[in-house]
Protein backbone atom coordinates (compact mmCIF):
# COMPACT_ATOMS: atom_id res chain seq x y z
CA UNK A 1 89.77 85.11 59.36
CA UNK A 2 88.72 81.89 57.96
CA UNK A 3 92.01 79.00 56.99
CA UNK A 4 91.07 76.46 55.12
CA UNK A 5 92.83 73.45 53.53
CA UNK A 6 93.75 72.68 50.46
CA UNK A 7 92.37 74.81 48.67
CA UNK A 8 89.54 78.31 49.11
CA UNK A 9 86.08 76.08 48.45
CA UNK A 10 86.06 73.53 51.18
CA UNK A 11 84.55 74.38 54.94
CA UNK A 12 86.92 76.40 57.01
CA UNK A 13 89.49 74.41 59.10
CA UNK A 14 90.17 77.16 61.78
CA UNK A 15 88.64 80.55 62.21
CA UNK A 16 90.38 83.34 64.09
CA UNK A 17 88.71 86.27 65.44
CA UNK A 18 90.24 89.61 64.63
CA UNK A 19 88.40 91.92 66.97
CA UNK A 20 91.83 92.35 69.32
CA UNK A 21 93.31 93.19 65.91
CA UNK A 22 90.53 95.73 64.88
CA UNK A 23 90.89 97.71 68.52
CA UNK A 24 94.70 97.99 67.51
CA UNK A 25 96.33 100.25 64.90
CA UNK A 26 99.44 98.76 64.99
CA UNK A 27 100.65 95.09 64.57
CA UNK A 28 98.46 92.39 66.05
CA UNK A 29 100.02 89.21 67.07
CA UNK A 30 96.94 86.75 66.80
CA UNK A 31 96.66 82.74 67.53
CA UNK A 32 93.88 79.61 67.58
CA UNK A 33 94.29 75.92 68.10
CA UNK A 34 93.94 74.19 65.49
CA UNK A 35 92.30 70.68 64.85
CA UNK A 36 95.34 68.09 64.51
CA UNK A 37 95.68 66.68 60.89
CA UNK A 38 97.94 64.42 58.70
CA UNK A 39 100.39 65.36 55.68
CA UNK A 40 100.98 67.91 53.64
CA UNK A 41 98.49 70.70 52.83
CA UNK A 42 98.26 74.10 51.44
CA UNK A 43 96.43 76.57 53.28
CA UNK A 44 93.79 79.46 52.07
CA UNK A 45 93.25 82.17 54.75
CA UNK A 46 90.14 84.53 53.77
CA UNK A 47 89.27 87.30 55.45
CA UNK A 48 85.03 87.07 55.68
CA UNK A 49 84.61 90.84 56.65
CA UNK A 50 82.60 92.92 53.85
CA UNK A 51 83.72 95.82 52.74
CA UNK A 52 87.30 97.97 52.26
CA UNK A 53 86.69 99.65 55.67
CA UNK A 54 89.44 98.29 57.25
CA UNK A 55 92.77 96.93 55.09
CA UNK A 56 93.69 93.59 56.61
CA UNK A 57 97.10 91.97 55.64
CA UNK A 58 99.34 88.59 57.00
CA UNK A 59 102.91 89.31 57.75
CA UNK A 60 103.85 86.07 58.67
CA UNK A 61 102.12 82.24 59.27
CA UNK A 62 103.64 80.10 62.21
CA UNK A 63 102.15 76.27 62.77
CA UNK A 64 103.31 74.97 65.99
């Protein structure tokens, strides 16, 4: 899972593995550190996988 900022063109700003997620059926609970940045910005997650194999979705966002 790739987040970027501001917008889906730019370099990513975080990445977050999902291979805990992908050896769970149920709900995965998943968390990076993020580089520390100023003001307001909208966030693009994209999930880089190829393929329908496996449906990913976000249930919720939480920036500590």
């Amino acid at each position: 899972l790739e987040i970027r900022l501001d917008g889906c063109d730019g370099a990513p700003w975080a990445t977050i593995p999902l291979t805990a997620a992908k050896a769970n059926t149920g709900i995965s609970v998943l968390g990076t550190e993020v580089p520390k940045t100023q003001g307001k910005h909208d966030l693009c997650f994209r999930f880089t996988r190829p393929g329908p194999e496996t449906l990913w979705t976000i249930d919720r966002v939480r920036l500590e």
